[in-house]
C-alpha atoms as a PDB file:
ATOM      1  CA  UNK A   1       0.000   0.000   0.000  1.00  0.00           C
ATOM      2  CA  UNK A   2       1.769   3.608  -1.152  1.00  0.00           C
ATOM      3  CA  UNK A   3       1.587   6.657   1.097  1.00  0.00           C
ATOM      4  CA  UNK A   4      -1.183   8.254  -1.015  1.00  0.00           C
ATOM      5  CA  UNK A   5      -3.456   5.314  -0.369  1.00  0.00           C
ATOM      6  CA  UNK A   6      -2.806   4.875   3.132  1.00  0.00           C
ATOM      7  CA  UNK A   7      -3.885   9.459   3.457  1.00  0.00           C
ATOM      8  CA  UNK A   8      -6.831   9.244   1.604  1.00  0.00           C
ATOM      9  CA  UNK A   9      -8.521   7.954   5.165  1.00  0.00           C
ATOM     10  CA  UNK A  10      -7.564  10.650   6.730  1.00  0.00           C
ATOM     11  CA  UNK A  11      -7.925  12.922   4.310  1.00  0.00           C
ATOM     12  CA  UNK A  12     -11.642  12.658   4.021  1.00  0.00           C
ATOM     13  CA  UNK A  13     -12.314  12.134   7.732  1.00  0.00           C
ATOM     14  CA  UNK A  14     -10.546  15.922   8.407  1.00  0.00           C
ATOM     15  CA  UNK A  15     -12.729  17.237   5.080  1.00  0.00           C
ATOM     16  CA  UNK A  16     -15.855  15.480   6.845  1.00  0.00           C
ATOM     17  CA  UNK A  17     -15.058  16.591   9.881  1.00  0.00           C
ATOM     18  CA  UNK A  18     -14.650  19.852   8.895  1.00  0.00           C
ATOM     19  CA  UNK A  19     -17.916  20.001   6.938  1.00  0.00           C
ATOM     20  CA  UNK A  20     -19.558  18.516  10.078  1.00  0.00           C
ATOM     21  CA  UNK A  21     -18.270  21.341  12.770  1.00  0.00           C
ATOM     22  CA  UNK A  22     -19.315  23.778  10.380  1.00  0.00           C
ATOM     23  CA  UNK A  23     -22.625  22.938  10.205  1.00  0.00           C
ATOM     24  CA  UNK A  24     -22.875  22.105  13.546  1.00  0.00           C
ATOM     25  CA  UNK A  25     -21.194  25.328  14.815  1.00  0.00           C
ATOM     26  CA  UNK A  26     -23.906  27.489  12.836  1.00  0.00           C
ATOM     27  CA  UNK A  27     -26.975  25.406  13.475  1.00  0.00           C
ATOM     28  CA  UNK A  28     -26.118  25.246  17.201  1.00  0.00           C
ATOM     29  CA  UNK A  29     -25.468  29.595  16.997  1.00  0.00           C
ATOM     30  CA  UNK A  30     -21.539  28.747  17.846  1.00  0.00           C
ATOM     31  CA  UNK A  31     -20.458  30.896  15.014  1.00  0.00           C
ATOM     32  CA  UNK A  32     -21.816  34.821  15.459  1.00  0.00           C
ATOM     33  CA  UNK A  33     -22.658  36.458  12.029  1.00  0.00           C
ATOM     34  CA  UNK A  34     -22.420  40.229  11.150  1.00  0.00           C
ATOM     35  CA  UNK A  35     -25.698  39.888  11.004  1.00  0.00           C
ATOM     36  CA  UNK A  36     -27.252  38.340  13.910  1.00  0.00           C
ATOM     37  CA  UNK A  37     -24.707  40.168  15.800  1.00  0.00           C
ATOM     38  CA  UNK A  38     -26.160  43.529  14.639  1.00  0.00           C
ATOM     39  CA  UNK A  39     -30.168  42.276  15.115  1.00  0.00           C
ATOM     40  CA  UNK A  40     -28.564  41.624  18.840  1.00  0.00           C
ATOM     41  CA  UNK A  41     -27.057  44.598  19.409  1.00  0.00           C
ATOM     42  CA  UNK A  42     -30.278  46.444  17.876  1.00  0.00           C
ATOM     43  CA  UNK A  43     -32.544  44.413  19.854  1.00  0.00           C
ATOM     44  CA  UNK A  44     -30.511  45.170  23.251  1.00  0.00           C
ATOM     45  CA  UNK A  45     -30.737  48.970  22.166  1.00  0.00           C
ATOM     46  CA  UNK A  46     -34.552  48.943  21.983  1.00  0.00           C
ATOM     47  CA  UNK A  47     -35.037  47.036  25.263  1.00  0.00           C
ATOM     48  CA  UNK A  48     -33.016  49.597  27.212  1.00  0.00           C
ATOM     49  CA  UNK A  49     -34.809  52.660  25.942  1.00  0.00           C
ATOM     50  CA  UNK A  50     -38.148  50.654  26.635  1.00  0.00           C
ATOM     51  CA  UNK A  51     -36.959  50.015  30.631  1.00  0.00           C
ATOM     52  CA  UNK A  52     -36.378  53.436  30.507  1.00  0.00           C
ATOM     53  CA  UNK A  53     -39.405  54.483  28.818  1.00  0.00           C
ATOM     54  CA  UNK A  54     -41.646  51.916  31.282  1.00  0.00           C
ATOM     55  CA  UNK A  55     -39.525  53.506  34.549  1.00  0.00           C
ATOM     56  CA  UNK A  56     -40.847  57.020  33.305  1.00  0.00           C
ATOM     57  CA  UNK A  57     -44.123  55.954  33.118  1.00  0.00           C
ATOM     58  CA  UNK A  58     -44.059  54.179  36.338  1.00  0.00           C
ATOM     59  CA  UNK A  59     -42.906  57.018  37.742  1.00  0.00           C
ATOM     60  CA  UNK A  60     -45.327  59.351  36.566  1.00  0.00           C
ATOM     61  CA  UNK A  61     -48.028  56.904  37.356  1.00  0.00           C
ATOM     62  CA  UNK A  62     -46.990  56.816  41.068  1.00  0.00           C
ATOM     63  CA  UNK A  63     -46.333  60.825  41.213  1.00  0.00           C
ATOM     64  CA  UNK A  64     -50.357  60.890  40.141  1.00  0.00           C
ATOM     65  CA  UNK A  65     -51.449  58.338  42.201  1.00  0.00           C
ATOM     66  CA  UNK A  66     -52.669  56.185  39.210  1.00  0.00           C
ATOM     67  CA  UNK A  67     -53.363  53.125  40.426  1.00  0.00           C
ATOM     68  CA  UNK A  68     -55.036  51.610  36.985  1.00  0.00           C
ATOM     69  CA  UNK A  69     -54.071  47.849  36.139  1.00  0.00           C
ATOM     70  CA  UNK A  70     -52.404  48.357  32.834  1.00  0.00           C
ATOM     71  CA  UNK A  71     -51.773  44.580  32.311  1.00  0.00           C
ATOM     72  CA  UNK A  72     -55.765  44.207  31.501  1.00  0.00           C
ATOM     73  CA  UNK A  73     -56.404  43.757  27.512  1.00  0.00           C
ATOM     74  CA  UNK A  74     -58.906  47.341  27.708  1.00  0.00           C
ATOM     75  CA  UNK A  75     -56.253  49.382  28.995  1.00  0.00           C
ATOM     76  CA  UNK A  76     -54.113  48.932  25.605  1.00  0.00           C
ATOM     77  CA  UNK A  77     -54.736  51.885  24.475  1.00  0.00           C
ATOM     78  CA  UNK A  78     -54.100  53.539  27.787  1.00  0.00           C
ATOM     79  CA  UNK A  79     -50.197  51.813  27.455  1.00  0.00           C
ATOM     80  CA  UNK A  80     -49.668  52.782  23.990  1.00  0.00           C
ATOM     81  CA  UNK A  81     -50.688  56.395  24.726  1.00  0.00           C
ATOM     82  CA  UNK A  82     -47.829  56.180  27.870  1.00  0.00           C
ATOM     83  CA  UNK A  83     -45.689  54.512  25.532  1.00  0.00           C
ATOM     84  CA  UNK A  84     -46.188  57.331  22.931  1.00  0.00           C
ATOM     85  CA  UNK A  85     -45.890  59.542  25.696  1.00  0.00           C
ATOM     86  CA  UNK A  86     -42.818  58.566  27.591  1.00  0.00           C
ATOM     87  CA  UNK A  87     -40.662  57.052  24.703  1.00  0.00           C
ATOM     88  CA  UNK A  88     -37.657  59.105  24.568  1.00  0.00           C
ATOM     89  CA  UNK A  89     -36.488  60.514  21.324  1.00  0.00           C
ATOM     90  CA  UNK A  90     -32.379  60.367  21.028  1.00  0.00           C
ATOM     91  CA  UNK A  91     -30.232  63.452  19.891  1.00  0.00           C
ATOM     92  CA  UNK A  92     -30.876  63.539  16.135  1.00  0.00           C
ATOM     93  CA  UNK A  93     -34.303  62.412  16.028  1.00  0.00           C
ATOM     94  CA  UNK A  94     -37.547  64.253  15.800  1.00  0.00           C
ATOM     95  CA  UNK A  95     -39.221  61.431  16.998  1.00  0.00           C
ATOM     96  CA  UNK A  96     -38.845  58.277  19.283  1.00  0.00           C
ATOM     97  CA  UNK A  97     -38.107  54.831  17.475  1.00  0.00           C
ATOM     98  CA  UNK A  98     -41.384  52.905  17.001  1.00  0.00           C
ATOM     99  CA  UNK A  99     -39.908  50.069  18.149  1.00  0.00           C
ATOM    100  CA  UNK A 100     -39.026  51.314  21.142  1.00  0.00           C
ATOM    101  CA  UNK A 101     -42.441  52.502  21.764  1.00  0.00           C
ATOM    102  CA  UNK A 102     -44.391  49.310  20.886  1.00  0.00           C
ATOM    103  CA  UNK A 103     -41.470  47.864  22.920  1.00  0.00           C
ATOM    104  CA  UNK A 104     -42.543  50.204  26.014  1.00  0.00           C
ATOM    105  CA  UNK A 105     -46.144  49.413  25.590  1.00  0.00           C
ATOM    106  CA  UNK A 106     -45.530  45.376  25.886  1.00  0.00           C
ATOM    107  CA  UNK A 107     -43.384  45.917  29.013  1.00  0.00           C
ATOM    108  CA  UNK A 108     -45.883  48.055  30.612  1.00  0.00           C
ATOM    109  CA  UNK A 109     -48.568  45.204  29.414  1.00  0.00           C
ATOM    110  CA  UNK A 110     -46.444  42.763  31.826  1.00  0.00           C
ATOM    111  CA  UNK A 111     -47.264  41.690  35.505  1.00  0.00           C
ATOM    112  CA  UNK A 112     -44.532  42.333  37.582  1.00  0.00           C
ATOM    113  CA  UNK A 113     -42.882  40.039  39.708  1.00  0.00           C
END
């Protein structure tokens, strides 16, 4: 048996292998992509401004004495007028992200724990 016939076993076991841990590494979210790296970092940026836009609200709900169960299904239009309300618009923008505000109205649509 030559040299080249005695490789080819190994040969296509590191190719498999290497076709194998690449699929496995992306299916299993091992491997981070510019892309789902960026929906990530876009996602975290909307959930902060939302805390911040539902710890406004709470606040101005306790400075009022408001004592209205916004977690009920009716009061959705009462969160998504806070929401509206509250949502802070960044330097540069006229207006706050919508995301952020239907973000803000689904936290404030929550129960607390």
């Amino acid at each position: 048996m030559s040299k080249r016939e005695a490789m080819k076993p190994f040969v296509w076991g590191a190719v498999l292998g290497g076709v194998a841990v690449t699929i496995v590494g992306f299916s299993a979210d091992w491997v981070v992509t510019t892309g789902s790296r960026d929906q990530q970092v876009q996602s975290a940026w909307v959930d902060g401004q939302a805390a911040v836009c539902t710890a406004l609200v709470q606040a101005h709900r306790n400075a009022a004495g408001d004592v209205t169960d916004l977690t009920l299904y009716d009061a959705r239009a009462a969160r998504d007028e806070f929401a509206k309300t509250f949502a802070v618009a960044l330097p540069g923008e006229a207006v706050a992200d919508p995301n952020v505000v239907k973000a803000c109205s689904t936290m404030l649509g929550k129960k607390s724990t």
